[in-house]
N, C-alpha and C. Protein backbone atom coordinates (compact mmCIF):
# COMPACT_ATOMS: atom_id res chain seq x y z
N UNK A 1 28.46 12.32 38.72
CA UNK A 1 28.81 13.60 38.13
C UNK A 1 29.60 14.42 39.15
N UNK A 2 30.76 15.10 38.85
CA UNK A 2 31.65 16.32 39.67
C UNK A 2 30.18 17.03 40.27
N UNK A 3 30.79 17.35 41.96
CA UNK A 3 30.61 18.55 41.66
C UNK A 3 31.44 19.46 42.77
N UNK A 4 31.64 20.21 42.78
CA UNK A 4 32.66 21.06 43.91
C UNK A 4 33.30 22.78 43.24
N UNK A 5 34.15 22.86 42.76
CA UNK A 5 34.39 24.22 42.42
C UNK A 5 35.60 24.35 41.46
N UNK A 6 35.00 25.28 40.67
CA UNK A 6 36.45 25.30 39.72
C UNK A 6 37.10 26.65 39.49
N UNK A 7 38.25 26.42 39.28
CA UNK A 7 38.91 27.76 39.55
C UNK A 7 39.57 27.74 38.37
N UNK A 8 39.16 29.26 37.60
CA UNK A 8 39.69 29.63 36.33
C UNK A 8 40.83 30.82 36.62
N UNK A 9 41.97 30.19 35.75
CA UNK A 9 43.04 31.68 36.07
C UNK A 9 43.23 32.23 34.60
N UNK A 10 42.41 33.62 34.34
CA UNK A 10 42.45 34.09 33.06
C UNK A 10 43.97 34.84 33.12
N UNK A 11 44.72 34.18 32.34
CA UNK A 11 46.47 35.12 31.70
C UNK A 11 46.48 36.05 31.25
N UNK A 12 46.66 35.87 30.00
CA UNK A 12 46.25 37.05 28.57
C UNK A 12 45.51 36.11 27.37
N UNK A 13 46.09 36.71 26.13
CA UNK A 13 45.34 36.17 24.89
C UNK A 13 46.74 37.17 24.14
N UNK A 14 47.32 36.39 22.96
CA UNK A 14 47.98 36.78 21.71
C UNK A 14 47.45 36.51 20.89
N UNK A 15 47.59 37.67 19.65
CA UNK A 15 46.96 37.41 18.23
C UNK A 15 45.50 38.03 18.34
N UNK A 16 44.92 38.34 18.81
CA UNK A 16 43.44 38.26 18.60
C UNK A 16 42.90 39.45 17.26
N UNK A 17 41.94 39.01 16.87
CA UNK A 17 41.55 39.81 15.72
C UNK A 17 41.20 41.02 16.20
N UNK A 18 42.05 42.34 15.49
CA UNK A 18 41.52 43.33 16.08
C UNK A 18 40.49 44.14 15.14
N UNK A 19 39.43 44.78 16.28
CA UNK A 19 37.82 44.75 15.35
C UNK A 19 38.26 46.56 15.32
N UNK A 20 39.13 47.39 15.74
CA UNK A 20 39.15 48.29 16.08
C UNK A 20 39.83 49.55 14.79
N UNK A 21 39.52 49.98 13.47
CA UNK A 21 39.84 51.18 12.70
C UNK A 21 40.46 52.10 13.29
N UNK A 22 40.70 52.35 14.60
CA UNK A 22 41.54 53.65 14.50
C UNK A 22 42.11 52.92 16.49
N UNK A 23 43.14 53.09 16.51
CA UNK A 23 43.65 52.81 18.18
C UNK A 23 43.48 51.15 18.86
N UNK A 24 43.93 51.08 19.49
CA UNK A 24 43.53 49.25 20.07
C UNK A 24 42.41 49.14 21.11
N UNK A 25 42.27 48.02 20.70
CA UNK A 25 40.65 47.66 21.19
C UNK A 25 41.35 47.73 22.85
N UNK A 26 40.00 47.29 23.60
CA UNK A 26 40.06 47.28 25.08
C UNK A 26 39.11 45.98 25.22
N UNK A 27 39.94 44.80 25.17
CA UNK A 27 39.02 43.33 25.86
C UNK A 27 39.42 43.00 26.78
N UNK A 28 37.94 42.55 26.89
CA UNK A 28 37.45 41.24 28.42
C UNK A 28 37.01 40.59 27.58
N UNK A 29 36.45 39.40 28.82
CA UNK A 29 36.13 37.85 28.65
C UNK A 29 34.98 37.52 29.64
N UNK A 30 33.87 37.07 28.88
CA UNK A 30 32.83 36.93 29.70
C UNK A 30 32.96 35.19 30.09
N UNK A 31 33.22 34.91 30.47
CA UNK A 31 33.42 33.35 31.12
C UNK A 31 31.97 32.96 31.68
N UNK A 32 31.43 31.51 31.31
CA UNK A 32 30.14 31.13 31.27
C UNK A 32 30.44 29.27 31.77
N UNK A 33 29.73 29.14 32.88
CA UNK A 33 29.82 27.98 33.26
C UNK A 33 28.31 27.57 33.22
N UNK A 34 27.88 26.82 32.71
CA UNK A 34 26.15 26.42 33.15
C UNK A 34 25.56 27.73 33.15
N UNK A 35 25.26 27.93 33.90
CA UNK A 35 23.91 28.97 34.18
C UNK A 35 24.65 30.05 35.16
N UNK A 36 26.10 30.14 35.15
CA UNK A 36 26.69 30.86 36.17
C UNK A 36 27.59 31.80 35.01
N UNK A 37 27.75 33.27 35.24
CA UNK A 37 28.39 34.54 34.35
C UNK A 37 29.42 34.88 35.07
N UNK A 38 30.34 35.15 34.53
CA UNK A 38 31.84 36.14 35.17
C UNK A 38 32.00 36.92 34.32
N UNK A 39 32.30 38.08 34.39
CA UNK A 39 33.18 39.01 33.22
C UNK A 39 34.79 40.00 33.65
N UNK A 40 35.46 39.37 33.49
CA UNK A 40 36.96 39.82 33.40
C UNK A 40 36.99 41.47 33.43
N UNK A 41 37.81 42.11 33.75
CA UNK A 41 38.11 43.50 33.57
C UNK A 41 38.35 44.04 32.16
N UNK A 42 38.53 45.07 31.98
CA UNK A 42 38.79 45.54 30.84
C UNK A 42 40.39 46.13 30.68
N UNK A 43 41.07 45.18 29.44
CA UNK A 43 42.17 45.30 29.27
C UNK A 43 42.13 46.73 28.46
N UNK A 44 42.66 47.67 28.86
CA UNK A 44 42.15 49.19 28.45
C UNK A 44 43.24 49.50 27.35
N UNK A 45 42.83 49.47 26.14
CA UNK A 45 44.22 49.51 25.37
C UNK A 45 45.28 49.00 24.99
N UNK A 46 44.90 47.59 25.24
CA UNK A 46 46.35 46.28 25.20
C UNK A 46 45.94 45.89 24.01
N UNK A 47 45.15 46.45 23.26
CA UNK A 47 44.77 45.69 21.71
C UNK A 47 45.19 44.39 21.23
N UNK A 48 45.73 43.54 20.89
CA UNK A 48 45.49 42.15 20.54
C UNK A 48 45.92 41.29 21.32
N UNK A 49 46.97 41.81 22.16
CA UNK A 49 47.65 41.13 23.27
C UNK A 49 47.73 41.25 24.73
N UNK A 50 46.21 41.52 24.81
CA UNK A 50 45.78 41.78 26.61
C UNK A 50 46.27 40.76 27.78
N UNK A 51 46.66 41.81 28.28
CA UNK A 51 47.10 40.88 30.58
C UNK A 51 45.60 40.98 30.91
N UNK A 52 45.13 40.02 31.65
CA UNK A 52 44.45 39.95 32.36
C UNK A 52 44.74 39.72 34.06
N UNK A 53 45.02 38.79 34.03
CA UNK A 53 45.73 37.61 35.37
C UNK A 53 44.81 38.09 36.23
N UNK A 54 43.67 37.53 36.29
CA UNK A 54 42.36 37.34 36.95
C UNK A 54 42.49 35.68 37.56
N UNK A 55 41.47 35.59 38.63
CA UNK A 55 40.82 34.72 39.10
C UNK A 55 39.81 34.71 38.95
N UNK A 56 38.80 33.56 38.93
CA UNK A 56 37.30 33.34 38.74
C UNK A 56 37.22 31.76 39.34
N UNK A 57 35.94 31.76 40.43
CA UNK A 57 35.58 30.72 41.04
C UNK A 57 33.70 30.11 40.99
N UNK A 58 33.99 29.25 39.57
CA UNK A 58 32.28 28.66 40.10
C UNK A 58 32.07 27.57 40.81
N UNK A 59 30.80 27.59 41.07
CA UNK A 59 30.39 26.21 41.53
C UNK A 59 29.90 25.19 40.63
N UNK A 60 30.61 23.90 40.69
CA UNK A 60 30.43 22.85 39.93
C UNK A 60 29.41 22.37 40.07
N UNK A 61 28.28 21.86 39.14
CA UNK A 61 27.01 20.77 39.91
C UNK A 61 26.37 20.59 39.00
N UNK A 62 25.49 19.66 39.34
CA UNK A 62 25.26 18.68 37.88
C UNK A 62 24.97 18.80 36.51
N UNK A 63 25.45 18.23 35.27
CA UNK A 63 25.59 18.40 34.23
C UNK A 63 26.27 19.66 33.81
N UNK A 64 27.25 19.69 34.33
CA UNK A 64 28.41 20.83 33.90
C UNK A 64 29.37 20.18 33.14
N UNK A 65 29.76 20.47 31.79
CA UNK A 65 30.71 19.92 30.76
C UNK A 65 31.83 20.87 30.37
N UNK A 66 31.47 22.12 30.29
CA UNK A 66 32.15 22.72 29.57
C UNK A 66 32.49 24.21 29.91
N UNK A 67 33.54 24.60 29.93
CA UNK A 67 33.82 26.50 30.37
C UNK A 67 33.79 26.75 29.02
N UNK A 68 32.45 27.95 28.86
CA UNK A 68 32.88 28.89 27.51
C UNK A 68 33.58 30.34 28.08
N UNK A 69 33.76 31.09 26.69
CA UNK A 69 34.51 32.13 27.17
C UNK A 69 34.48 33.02 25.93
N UNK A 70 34.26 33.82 25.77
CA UNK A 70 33.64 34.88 25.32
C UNK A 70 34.77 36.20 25.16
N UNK A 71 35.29 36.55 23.75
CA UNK A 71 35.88 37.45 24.09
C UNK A 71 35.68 38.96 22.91
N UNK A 72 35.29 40.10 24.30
CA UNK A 72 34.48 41.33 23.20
C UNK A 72 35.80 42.02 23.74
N UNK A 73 35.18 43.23 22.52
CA UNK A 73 36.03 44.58 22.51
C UNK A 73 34.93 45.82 22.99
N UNK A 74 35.41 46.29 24.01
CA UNK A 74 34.82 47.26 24.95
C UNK A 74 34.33 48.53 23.75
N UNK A 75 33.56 49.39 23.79
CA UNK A 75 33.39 50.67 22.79
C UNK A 75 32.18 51.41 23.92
N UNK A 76 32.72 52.58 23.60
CA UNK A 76 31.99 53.68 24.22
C UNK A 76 30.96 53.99 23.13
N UNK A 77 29.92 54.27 23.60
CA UNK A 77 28.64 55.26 22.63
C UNK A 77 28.22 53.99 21.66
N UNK A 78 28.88 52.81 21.55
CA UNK A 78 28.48 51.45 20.35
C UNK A 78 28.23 50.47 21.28
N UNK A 79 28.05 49.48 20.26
CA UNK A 79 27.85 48.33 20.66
C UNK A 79 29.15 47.76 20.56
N UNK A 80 29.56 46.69 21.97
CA UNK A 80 30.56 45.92 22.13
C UNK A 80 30.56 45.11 20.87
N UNK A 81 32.04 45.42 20.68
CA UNK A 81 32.40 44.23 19.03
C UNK A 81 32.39 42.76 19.48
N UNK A 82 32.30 41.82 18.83
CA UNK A 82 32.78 40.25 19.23
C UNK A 82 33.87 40.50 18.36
N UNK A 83 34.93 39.67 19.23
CA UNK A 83 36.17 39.54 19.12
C UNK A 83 36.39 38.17 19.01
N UNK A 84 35.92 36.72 19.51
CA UNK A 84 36.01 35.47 19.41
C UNK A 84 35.72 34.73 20.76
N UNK A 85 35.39 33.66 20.33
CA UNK A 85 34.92 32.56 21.13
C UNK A 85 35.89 31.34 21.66
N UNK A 86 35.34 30.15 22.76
CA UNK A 86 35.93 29.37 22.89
C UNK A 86 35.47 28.35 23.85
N UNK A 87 35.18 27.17 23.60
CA UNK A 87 34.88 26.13 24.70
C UNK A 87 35.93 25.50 25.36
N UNK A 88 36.09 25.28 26.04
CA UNK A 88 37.18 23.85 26.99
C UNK A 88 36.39 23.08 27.90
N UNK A 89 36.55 21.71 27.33
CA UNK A 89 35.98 20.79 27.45
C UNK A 89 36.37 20.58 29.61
N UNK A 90 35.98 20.30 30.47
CA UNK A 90 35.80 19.74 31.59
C UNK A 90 36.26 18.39 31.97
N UNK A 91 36.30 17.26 30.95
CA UNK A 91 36.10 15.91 31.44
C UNK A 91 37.49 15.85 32.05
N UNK A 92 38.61 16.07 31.76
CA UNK A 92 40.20 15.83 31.71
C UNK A 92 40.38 16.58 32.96
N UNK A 93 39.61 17.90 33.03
CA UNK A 93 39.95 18.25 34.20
C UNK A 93 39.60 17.66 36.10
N UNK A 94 38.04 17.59 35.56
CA UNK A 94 37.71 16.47 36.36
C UNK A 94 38.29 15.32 36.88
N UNK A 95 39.09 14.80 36.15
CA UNK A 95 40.17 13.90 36.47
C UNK A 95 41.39 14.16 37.11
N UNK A 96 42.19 15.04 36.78
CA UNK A 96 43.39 15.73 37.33
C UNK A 96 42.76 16.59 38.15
N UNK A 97 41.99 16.87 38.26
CA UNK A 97 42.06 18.24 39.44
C UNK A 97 42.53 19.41 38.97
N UNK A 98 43.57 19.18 38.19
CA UNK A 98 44.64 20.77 37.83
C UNK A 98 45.15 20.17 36.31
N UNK A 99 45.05 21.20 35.87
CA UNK A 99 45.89 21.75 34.53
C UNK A 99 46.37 23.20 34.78
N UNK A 100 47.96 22.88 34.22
CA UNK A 100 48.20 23.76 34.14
C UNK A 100 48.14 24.60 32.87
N UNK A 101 48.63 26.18 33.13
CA UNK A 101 47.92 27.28 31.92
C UNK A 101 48.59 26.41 30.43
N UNK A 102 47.51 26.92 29.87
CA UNK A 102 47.41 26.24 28.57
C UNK A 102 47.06 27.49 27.56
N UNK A 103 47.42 27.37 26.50
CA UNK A 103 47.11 28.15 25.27
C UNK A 103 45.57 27.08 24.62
N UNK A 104 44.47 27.75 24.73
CA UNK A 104 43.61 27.71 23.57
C UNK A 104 43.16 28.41 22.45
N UNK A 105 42.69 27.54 21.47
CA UNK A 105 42.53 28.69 19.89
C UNK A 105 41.67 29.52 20.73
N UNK A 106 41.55 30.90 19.95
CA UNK A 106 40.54 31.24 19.96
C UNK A 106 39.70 31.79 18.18
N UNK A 107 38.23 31.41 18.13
CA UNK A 107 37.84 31.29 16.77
C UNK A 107 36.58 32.11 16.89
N UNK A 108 36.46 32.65 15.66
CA UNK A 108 35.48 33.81 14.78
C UNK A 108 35.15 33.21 13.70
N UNK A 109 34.07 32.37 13.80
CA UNK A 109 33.48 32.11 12.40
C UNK A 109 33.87 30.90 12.23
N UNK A 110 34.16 30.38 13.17
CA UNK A 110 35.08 29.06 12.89
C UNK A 110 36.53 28.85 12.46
N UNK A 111 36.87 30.13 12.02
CA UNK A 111 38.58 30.72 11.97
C UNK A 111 39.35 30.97 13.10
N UNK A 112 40.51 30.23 13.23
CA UNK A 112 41.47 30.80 13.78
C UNK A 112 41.90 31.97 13.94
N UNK A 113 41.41 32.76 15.22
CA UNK A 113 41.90 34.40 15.40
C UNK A 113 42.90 34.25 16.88
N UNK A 114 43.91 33.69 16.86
CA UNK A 114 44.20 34.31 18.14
C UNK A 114 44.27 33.12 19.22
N UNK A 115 45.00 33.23 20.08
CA UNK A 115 44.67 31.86 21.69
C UNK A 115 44.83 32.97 22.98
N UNK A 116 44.42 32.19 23.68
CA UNK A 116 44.24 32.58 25.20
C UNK A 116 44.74 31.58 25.93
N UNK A 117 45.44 32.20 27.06
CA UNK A 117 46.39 31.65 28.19
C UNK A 117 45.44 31.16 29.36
N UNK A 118 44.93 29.87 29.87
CA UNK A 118 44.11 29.65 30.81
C UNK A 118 44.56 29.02 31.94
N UNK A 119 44.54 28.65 33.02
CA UNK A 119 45.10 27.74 33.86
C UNK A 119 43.86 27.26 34.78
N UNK A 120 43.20 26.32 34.73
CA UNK A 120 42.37 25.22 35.51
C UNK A 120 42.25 24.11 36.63
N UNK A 121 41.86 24.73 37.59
CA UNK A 121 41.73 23.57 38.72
C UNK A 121 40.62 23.24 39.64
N UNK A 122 40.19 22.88 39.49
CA UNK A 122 39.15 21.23 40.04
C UNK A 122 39.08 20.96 41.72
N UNK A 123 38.42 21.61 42.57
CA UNK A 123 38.25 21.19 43.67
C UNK A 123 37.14 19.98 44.05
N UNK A 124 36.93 19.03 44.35
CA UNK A 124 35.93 18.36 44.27
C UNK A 124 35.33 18.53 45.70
N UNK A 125 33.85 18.53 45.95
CA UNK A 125 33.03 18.64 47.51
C UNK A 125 33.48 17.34 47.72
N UNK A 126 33.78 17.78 49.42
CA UNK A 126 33.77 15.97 50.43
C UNK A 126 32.87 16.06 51.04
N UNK A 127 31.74 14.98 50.19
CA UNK A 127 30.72 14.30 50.95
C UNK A 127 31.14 13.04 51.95
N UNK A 128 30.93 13.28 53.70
CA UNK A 128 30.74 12.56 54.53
C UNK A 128 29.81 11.57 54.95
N UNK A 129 29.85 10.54 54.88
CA UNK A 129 28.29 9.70 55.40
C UNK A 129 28.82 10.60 57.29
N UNK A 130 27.61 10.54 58.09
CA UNK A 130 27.53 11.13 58.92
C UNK A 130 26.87 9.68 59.84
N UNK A 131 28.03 9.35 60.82
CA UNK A 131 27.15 8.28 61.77
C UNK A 131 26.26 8.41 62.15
N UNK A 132 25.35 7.17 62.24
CA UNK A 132 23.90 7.37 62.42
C UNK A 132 23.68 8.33 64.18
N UNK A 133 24.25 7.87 64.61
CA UNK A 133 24.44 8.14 66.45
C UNK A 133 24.26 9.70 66.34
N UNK A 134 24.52 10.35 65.42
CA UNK A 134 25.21 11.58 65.47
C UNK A 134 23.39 13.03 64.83
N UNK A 135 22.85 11.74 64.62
CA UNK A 135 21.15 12.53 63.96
C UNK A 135 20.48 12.96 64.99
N UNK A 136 20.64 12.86 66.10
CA UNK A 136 19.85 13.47 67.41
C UNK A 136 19.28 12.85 67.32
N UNK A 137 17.80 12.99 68.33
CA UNK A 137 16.65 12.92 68.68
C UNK A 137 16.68 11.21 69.63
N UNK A 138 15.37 10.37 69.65
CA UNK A 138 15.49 9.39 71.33
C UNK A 138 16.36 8.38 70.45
N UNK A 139 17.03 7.82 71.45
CA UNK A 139 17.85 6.76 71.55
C UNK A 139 17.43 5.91 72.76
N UNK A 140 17.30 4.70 72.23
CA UNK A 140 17.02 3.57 73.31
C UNK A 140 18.21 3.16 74.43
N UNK A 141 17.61 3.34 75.32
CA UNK A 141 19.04 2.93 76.45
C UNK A 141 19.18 1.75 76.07
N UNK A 142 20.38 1.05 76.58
CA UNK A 142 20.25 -0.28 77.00
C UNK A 142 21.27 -0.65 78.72
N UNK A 143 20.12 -1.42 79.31
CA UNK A 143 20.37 -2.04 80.72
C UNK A 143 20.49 -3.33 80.50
């Protein structure tokens, strides 16, 4: 199994469903690796077609498959709207190391609302065997 570090470059997003009756929404993206949370800034008023151009760095390790990504609409005095969802699968990247930015759907209900601009790359840990000579402690002379 990978494991080492992956580096997410959030772009923007076009199209997205806007949840907002009066003015444009204000989204982020909560990005979810395993058991590890990021949340993006708040695009303050870019309503369906938010900049982000963020970085985000997790740590890879075992049984990690998949980056979700999460995308709400900010509201004062309410509750944050959901705006849409999205998985990207890991295995391909694991392999290349790098993809470059890519458009994925993004979906509400299982509908097409919208894609997001991602760009992905794959550092893998270098595990060393470590010569034995090198563990300290007695060593037998030899005469």
């Amino acid at each position: 199994m990978p494991q080492g570090t992956l580096d997410v470059q959030l772009i923007n997003a076009k199209g997205l469903k806007n949840t907002e009756f009066f003015g444009k929404m204000d989204p982020y993206v909560i990005l979810q690796c395993k058991n590890q949370e990021k949340r993006s800034k708040v695009a303050t008023s870019q309503g369906s077609n938010p900049e982000w151009n963020e970085k985000f760095l997790f740590r890879v390790s075992e049984g990690v498959t998949e980056l979700k990504m999460t995308i709400m609409d900010k509201d004062t005095g309410t509750r944050d709207d959901f705006v849409g969802e999205l998985s990207i699968p890991l295995k391909t990247l694991f392999q290349e190391e790098k993809l470059p930015p890519m458009k994925y759907n993004v979906l509400r209900n299982k509908r097409y609302y919208g894609e997001i601009k991602v760009g992905l790359s794959f550092t893998p840990s270098v595990h060393r065997e470590i010569p034995q000579e090198s563990y300290g402690g007695w060593k037998e002379s030899s005469y």
